[in-house]
PDB file of N, CA and C in Angstrom:
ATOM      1  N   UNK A   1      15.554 -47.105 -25.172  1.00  0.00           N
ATOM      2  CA  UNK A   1      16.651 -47.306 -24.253  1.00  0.00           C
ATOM      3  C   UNK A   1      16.127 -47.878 -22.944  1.00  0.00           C
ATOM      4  N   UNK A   2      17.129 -48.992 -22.452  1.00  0.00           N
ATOM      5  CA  UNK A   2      16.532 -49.724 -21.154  1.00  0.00           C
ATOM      6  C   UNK A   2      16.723 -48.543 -20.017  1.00  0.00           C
ATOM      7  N   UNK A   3      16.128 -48.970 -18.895  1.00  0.00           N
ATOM      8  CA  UNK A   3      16.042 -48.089 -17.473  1.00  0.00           C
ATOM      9  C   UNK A   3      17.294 -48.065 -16.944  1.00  0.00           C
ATOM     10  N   UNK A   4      18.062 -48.887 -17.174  1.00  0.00           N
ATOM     11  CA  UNK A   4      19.863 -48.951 -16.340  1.00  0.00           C
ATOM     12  C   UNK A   4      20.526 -47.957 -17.502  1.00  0.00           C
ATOM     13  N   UNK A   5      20.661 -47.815 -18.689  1.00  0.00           N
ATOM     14  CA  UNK A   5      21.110 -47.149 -19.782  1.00  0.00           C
ATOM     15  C   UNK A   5      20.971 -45.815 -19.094  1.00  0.00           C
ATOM     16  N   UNK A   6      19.333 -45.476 -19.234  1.00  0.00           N
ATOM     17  CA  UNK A   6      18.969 -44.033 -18.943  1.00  0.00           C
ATOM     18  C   UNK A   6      19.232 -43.600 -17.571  1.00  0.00           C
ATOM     19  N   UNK A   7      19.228 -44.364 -16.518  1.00  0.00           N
ATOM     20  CA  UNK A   7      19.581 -43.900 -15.037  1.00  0.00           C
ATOM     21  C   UNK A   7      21.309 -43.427 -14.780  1.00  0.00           C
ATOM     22  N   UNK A   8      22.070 -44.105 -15.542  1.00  0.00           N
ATOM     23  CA  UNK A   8      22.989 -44.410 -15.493  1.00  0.00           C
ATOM     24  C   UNK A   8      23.948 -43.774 -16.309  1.00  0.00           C
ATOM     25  N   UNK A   9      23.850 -43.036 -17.062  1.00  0.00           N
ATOM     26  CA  UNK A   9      24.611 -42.660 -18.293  1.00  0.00           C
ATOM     27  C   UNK A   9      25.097 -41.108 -17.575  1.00  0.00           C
ATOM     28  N   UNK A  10      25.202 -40.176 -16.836  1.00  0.00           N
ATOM     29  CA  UNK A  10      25.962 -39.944 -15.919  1.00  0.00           C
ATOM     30  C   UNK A  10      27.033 -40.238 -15.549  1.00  0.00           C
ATOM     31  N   UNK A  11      26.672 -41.579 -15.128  1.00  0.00           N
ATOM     32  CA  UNK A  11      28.022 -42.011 -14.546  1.00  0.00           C
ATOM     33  C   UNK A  11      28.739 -42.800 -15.733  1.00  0.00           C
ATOM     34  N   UNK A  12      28.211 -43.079 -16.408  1.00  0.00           N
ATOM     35  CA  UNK A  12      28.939 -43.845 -17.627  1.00  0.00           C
ATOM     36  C   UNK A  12      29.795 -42.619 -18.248  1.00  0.00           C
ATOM     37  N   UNK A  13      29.178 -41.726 -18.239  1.00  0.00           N
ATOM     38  CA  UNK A  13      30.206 -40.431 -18.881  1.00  0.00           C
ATOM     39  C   UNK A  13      31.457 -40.124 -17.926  1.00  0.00           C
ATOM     40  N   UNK A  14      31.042 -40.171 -16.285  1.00  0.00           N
ATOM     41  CA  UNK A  14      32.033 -40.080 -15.212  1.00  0.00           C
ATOM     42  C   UNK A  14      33.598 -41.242 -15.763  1.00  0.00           C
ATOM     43  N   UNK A  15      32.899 -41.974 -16.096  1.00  0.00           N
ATOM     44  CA  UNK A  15      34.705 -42.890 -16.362  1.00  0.00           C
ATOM     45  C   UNK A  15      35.286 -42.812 -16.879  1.00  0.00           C
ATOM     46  N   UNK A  16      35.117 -41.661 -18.085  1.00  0.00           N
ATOM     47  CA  UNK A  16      36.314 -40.821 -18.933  1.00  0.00           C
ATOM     48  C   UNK A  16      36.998 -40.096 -18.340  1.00  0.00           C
ATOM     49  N   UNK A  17      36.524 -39.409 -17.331  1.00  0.00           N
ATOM     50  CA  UNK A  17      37.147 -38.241 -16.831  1.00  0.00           C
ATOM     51  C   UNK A  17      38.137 -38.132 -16.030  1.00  0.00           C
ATOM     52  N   UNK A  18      39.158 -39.415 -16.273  1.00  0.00           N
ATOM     53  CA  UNK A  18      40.281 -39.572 -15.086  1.00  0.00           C
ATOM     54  C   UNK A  18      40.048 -40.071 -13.899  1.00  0.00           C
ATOM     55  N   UNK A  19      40.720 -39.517 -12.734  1.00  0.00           N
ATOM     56  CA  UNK A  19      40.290 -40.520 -12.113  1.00  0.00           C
ATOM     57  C   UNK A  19      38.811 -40.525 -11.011  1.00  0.00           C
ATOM     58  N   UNK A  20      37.755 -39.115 -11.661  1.00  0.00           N
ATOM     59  CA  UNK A  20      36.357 -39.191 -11.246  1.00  0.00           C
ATOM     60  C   UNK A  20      35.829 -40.622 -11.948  1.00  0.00           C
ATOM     61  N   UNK A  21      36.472 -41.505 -12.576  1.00  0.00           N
ATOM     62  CA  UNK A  21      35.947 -43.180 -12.892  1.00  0.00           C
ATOM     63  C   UNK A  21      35.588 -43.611 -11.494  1.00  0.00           C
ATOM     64  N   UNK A  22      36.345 -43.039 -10.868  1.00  0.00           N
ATOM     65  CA  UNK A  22      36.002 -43.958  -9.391  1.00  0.00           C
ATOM     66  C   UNK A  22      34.470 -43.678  -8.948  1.00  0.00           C
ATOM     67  N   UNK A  23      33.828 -42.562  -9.255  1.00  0.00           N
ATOM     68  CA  UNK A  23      32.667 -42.603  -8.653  1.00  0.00           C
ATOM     69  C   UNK A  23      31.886 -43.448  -9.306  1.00  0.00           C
ATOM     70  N   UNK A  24      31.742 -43.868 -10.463  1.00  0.00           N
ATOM     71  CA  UNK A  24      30.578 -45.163 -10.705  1.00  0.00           C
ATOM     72  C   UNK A  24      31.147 -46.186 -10.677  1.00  0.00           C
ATOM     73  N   UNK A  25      32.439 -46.143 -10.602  1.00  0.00           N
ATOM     74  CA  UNK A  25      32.764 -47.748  -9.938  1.00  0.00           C
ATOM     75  C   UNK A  25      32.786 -48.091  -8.492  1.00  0.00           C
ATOM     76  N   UNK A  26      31.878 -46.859  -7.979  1.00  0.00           N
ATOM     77  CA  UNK A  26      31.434 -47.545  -6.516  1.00  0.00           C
ATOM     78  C   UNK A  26      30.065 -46.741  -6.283  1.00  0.00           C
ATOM     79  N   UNK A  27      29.927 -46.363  -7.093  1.00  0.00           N
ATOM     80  CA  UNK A  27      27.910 -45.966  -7.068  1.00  0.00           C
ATOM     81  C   UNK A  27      27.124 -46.638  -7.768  1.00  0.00           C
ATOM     82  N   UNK A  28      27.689 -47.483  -9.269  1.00  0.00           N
ATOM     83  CA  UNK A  28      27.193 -47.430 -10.023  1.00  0.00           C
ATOM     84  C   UNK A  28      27.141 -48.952 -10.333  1.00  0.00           C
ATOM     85  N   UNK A  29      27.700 -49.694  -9.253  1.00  0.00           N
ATOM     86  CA  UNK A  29      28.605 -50.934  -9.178  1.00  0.00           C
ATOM     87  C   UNK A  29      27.599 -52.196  -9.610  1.00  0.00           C
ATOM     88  N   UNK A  30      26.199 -51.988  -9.539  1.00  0.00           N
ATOM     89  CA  UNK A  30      25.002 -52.610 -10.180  1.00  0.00           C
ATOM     90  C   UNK A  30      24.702 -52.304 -11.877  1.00  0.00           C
ATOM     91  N   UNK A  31      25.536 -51.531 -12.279  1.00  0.00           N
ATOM     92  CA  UNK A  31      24.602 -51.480 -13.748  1.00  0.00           C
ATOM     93  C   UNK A  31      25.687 -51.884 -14.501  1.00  0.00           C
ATOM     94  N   UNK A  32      25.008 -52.050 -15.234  1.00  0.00           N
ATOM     95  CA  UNK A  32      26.077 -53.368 -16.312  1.00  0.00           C
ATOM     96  C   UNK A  32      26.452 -51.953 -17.294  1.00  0.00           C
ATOM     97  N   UNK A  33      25.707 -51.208 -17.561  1.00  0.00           N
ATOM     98  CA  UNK A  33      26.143 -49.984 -18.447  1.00  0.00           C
ATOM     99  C   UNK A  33      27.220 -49.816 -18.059  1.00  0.00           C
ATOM    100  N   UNK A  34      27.356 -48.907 -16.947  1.00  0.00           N
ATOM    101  CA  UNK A  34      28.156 -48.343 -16.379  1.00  0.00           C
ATOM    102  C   UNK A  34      29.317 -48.971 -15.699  1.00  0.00           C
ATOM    103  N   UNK A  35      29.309 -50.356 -15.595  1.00  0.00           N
ATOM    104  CA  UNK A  35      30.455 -51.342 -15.750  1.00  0.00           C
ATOM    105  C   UNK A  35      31.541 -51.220 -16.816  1.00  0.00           C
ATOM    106  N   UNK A  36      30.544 -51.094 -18.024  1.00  0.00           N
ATOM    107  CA  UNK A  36      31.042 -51.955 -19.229  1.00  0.00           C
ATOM    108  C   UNK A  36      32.144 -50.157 -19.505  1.00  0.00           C
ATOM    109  N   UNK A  37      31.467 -49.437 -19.416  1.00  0.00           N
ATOM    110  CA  UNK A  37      31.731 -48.000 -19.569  1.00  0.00           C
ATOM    111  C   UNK A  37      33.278 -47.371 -18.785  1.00  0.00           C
ATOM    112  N   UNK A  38      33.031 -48.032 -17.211  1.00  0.00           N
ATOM    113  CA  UNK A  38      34.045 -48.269 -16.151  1.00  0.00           C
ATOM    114  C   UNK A  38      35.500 -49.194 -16.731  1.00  0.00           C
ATOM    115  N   UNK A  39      35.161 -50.142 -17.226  1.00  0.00           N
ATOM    116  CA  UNK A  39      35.975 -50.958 -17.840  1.00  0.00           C
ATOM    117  C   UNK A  39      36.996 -49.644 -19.010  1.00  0.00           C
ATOM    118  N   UNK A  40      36.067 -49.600 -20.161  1.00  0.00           N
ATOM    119  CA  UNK A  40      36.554 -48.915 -21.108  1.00  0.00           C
ATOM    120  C   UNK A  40      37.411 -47.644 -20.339  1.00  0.00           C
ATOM    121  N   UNK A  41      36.701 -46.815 -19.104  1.00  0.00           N
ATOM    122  CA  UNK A  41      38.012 -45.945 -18.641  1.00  0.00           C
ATOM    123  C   UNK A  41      38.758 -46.151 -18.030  1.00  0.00           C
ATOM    124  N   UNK A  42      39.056 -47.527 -17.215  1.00  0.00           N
ATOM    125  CA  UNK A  42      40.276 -47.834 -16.368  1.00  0.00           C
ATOM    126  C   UNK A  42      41.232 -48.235 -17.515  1.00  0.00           C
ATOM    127  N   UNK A  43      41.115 -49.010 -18.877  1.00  0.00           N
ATOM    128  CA  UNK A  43      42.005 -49.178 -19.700  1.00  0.00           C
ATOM    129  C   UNK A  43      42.697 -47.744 -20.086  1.00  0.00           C
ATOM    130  N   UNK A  44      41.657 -47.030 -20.730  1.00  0.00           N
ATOM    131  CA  UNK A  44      42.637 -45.530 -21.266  1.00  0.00           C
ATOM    132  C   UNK A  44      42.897 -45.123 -20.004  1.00  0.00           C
ATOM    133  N   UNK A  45      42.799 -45.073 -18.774  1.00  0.00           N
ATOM    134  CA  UNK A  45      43.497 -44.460 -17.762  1.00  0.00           C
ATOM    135  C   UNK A  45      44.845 -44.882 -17.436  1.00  0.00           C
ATOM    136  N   UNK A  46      44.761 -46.484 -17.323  1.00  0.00           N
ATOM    137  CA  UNK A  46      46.302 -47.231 -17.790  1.00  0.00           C
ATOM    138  C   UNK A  46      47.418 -46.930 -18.587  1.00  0.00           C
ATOM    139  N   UNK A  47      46.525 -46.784 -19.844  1.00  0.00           N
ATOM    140  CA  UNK A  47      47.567 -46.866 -21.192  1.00  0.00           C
ATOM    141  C   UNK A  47      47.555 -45.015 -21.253  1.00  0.00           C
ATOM    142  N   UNK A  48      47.144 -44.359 -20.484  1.00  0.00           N
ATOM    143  CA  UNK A  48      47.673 -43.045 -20.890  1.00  0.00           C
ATOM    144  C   UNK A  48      48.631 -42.883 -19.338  1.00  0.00           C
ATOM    145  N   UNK A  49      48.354 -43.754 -18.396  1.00  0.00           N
ATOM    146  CA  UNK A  49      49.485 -43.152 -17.295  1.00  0.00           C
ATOM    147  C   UNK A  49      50.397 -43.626 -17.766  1.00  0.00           C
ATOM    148  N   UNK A  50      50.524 -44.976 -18.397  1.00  0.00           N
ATOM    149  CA  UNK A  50      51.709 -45.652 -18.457  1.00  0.00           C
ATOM    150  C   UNK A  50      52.181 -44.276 -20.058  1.00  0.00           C
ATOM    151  N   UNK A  51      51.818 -43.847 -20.734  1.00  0.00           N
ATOM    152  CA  UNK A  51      52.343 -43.422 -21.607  1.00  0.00           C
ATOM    153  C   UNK A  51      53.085 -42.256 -21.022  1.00  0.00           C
ATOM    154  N   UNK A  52      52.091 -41.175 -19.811  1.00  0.00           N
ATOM    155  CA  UNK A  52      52.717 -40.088 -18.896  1.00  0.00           C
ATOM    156  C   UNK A  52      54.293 -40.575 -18.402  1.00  0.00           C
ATOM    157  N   UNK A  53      54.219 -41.914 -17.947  1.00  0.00           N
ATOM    158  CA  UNK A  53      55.539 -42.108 -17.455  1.00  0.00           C
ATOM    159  C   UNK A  53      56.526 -42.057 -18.244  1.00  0.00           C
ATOM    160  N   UNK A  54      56.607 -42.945 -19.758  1.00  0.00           N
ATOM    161  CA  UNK A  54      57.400 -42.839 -20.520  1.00  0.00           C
ATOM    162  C   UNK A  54      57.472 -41.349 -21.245  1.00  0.00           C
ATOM    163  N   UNK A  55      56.609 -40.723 -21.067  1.00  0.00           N
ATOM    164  CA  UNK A  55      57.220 -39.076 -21.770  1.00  0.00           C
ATOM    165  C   UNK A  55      57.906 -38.468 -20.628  1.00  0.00           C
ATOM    166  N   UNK A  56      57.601 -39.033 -19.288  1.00  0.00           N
ATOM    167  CA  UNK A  56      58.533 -38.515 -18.059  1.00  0.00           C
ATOM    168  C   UNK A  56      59.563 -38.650 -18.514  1.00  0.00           C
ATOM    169  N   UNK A  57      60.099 -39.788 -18.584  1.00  0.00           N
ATOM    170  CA  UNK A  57      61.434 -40.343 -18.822  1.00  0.00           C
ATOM    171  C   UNK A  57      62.391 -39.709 -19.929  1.00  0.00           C
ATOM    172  N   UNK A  58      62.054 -39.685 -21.294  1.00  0.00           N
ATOM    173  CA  UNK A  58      61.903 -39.527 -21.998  1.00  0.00           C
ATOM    174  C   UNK A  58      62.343 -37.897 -21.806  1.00  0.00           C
ATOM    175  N   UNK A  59      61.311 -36.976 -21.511  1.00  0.00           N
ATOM    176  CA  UNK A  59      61.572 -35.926 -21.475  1.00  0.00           C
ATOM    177  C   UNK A  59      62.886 -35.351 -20.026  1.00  0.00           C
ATOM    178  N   UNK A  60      63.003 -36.489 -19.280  1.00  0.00           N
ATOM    179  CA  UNK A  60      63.871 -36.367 -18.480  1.00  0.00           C
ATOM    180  C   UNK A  60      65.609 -36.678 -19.139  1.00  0.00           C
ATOM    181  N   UNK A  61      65.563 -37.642 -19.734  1.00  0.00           N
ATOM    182  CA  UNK A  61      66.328 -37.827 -20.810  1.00  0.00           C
ATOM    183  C   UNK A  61      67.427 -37.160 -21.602  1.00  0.00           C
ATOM    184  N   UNK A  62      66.310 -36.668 -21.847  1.00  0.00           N
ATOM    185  CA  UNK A  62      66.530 -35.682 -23.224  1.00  0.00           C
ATOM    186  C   UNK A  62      66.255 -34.268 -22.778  1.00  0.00           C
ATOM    187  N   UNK A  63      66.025 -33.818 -22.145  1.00  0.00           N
ATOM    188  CA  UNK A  63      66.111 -32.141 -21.547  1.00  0.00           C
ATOM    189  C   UNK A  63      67.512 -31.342 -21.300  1.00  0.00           C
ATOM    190  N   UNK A  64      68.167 -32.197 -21.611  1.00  0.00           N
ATOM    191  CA  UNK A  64      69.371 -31.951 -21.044  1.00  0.00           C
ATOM    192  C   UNK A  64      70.076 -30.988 -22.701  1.00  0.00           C
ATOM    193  N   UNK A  65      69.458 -31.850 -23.621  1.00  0.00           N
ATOM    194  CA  UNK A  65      70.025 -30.989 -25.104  1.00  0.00           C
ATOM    195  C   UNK A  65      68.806 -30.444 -25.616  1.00  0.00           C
ATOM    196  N   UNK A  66      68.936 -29.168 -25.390  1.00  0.00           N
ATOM    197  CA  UNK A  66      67.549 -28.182 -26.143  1.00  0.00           C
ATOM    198  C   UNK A  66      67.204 -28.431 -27.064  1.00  0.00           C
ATOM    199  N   UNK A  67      67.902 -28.192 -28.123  1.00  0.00           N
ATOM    200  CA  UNK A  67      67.088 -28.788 -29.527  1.00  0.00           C
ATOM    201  C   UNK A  67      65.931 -29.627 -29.325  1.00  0.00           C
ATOM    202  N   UNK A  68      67.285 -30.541 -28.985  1.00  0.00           N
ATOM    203  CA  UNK A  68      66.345 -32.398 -28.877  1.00  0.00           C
ATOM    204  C   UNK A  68      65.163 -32.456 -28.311  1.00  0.00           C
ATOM    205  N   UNK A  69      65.403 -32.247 -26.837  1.00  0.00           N
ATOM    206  CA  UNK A  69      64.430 -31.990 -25.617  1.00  0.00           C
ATOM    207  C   UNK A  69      63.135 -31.580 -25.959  1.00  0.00           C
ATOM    208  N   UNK A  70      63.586 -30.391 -27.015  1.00  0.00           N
ATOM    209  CA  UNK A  70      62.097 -29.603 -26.962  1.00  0.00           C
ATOM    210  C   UNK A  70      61.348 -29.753 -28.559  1.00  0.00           C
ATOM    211  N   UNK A  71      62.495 -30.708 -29.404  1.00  0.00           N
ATOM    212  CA  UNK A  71      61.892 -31.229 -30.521  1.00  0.00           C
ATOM    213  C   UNK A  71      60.812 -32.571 -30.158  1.00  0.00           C
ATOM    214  N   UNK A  72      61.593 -33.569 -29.045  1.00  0.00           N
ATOM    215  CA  UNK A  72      61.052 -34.753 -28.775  1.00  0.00           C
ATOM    216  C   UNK A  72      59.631 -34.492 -27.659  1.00  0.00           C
ATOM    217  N   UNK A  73      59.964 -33.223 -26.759  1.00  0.00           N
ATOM    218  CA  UNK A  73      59.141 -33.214 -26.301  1.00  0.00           C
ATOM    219  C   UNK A  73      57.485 -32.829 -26.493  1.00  0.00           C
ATOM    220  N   UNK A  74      57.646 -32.447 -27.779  1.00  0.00           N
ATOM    221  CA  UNK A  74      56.559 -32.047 -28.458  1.00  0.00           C
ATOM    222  C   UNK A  74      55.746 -32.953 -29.058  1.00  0.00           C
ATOM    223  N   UNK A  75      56.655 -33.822 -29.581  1.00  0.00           N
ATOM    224  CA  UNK A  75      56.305 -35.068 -30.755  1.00  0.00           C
ATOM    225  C   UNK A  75      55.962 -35.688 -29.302  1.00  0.00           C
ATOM    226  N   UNK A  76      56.334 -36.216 -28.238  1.00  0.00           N
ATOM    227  CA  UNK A  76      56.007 -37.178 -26.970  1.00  0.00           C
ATOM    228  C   UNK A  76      55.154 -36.390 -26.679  1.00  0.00           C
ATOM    229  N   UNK A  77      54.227 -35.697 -26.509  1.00  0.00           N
ATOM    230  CA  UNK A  77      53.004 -34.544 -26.224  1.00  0.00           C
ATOM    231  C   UNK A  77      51.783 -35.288 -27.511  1.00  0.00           C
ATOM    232  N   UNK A  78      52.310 -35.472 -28.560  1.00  0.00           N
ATOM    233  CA  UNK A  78      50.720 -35.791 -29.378  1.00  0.00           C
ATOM    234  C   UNK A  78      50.067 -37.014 -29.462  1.00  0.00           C
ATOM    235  N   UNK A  79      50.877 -38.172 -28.686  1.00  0.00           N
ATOM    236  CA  UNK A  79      49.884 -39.197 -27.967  1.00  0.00           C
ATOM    237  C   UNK A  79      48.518 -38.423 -27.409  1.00  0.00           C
ATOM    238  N   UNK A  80      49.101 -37.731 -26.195  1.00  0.00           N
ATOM    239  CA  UNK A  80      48.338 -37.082 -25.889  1.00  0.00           C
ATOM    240  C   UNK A  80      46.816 -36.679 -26.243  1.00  0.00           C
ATOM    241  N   UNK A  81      46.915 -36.266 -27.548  1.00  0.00           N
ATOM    242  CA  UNK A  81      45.839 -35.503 -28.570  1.00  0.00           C
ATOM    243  C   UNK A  81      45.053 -36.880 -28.440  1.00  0.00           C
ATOM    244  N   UNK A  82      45.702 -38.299 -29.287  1.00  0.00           N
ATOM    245  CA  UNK A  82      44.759 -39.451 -29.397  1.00  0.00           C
ATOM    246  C   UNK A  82      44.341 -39.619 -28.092  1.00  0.00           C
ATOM    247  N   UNK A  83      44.565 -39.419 -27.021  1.00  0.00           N
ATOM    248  CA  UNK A  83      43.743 -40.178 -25.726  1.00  0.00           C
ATOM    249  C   UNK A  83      42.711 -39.302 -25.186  1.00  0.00           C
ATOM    250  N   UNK A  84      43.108 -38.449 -25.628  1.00  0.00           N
ATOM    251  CA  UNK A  84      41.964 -37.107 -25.317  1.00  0.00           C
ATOM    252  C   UNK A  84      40.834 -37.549 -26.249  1.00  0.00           C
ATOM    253  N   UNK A  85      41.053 -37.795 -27.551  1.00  0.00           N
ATOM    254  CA  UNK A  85      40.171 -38.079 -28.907  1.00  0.00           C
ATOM    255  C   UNK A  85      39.478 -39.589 -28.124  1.00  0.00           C
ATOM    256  N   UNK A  86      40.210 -40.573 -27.710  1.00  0.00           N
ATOM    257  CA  UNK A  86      39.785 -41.926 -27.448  1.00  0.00           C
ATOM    258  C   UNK A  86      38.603 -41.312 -26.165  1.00  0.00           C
ATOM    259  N   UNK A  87      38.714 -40.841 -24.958  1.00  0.00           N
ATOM    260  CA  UNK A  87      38.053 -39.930 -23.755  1.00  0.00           C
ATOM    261  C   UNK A  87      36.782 -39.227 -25.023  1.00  0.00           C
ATOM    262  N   UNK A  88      37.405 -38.665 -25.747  1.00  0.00           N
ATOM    263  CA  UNK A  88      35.786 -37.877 -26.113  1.00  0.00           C
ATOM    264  C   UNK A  88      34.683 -39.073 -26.860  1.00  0.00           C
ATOM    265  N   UNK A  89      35.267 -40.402 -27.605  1.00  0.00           N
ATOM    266  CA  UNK A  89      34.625 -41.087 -28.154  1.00  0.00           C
ATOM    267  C   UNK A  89      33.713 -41.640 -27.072  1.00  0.00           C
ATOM    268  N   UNK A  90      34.922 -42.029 -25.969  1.00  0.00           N
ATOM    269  CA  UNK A  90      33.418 -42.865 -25.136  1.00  0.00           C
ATOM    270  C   UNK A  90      32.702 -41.799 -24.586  1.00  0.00           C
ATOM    271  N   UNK A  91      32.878 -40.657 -24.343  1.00  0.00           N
ATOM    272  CA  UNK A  91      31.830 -40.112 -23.427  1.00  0.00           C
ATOM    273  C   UNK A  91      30.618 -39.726 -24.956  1.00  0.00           C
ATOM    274  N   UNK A  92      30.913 -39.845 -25.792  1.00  0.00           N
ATOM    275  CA  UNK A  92      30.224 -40.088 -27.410  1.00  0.00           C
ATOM    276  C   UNK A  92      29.124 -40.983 -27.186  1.00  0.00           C
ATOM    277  N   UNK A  93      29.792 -42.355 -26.716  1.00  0.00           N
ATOM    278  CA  UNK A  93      29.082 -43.813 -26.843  1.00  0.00           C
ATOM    279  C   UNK A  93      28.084 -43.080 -25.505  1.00  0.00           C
ATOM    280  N   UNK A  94      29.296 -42.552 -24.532  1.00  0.00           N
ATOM    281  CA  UNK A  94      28.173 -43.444 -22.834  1.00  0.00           C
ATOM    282  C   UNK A  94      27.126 -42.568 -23.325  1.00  0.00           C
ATOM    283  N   UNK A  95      27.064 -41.027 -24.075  1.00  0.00           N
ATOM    284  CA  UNK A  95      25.945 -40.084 -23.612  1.00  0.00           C
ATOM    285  C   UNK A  95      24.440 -40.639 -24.231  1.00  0.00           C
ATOM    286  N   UNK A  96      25.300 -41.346 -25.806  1.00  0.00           N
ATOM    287  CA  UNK A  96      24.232 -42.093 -27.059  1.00  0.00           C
ATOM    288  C   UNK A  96      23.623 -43.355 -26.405  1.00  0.00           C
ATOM    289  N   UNK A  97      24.045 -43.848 -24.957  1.00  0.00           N
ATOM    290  CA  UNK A  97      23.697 -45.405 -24.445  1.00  0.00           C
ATOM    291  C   UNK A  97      23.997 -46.320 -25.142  1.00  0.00           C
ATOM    292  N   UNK A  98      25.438 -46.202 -25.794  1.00  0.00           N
ATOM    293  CA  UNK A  98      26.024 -47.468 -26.960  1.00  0.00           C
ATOM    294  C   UNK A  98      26.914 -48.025 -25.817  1.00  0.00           C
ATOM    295  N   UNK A  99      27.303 -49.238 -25.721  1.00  0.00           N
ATOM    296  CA  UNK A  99      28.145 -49.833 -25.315  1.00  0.00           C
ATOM    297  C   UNK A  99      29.232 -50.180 -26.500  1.00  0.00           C
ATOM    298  N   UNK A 100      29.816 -49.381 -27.081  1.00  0.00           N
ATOM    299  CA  UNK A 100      31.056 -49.429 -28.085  1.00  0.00           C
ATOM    300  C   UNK A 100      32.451 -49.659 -27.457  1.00  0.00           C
ATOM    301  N   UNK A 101      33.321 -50.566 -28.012  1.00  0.00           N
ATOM    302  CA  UNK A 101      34.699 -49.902 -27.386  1.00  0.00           C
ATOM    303  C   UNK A 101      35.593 -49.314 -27.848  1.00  0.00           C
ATOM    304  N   UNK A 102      36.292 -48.914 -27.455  1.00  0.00           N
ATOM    305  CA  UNK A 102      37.105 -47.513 -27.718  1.00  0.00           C
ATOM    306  C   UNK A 102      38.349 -48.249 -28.827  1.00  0.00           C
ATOM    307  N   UNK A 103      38.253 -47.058 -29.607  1.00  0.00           N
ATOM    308  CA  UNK A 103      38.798 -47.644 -30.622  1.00  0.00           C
ATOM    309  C   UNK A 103      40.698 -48.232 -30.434  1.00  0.00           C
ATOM    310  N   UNK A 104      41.685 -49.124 -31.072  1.00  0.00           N
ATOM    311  CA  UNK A 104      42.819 -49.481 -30.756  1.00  0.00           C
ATOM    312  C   UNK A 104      42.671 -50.886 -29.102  1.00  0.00           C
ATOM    313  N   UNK A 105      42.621 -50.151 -28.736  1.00  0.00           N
ATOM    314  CA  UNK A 105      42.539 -50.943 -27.027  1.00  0.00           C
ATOM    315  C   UNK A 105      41.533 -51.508 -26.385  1.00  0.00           C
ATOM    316  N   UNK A 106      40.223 -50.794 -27.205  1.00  0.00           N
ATOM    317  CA  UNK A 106      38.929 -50.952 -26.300  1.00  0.00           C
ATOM    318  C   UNK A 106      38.447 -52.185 -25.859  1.00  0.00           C
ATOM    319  N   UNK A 107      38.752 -53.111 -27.055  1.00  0.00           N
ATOM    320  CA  UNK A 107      38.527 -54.276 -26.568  1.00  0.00           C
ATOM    321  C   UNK A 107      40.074 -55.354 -25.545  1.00  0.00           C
ATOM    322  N   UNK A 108      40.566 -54.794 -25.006  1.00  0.00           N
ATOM    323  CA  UNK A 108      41.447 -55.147 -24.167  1.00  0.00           C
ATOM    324  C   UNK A 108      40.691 -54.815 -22.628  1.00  0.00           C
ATOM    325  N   UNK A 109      40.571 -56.511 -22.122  1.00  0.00           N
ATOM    326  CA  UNK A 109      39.974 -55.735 -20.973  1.00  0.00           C
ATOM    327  C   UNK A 109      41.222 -56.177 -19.866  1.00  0.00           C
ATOM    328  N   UNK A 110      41.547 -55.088 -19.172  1.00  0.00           N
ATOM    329  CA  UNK A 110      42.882 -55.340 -18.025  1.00  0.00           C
ATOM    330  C   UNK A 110      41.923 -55.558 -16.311  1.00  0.00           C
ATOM    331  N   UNK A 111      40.814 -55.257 -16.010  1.00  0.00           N
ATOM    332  CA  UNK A 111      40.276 -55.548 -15.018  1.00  0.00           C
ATOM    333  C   UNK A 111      38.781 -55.753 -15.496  1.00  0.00           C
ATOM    334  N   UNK A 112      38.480 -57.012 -15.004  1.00  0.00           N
ATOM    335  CA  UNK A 112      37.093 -57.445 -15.352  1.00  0.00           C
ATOM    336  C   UNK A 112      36.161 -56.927 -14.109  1.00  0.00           C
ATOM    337  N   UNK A 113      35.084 -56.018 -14.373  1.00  0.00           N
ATOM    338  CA  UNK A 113      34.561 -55.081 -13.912  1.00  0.00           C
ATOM    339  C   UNK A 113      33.090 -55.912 -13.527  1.00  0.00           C
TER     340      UNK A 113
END
């Protein structure tokens, strides 16, 4: 493993973790690891806020009829499970020093890092 891999993989694990991404995207702002790593968590940070909003809605919606509310709101809860699963893969890759991307999205890059 190169010297930026091993110095760095810390913070490459930091960009799963919501929005502690921010600390190696301004400590870490030299290593291409921890770029590439940064990248991969600002996407799932995106695509899981934007998903938070629509179960807002959604559960705002629909709260109003119990059944429904608390049938839909459950089923709108197990996205959830996959983004948690997508979060444990990369901190998988950053800890192994793989630059992998996350599976579905990973290769979608929304800010070039």
């Amino acid at each position: 493993m190169n010297e930026d891999v091993q110095k760095n993989k810390g913070f490459a694990i930091l960009a799963y973790l919501s929005w502690l991404l921010l600390i190696p995207l301004f400590c870490a702002k030299d290593s291409k690891f921890a770029r590439f790593h940064v990248g991969q968590g600002i996407t799932l940070a995106i695509f899981w806020a934007c998903w938070w909003v629509i179960e807002i809605i959604v559960g705002a919606v629909t709260g109003w009829i119990p059944v429904l509310g608390q049938i839909i709101g459950v089923l709108a809860a197990l996205p959830n499970l996959f983004f948690l699963a997508f979060a444990i893969v990369g901190i998988i890759n950053a800890a192994n020093g793989e630059e992998k991307p996350l599976p579905i999205f990973g290769k979608i890059t929304i800010i070039k890092i």
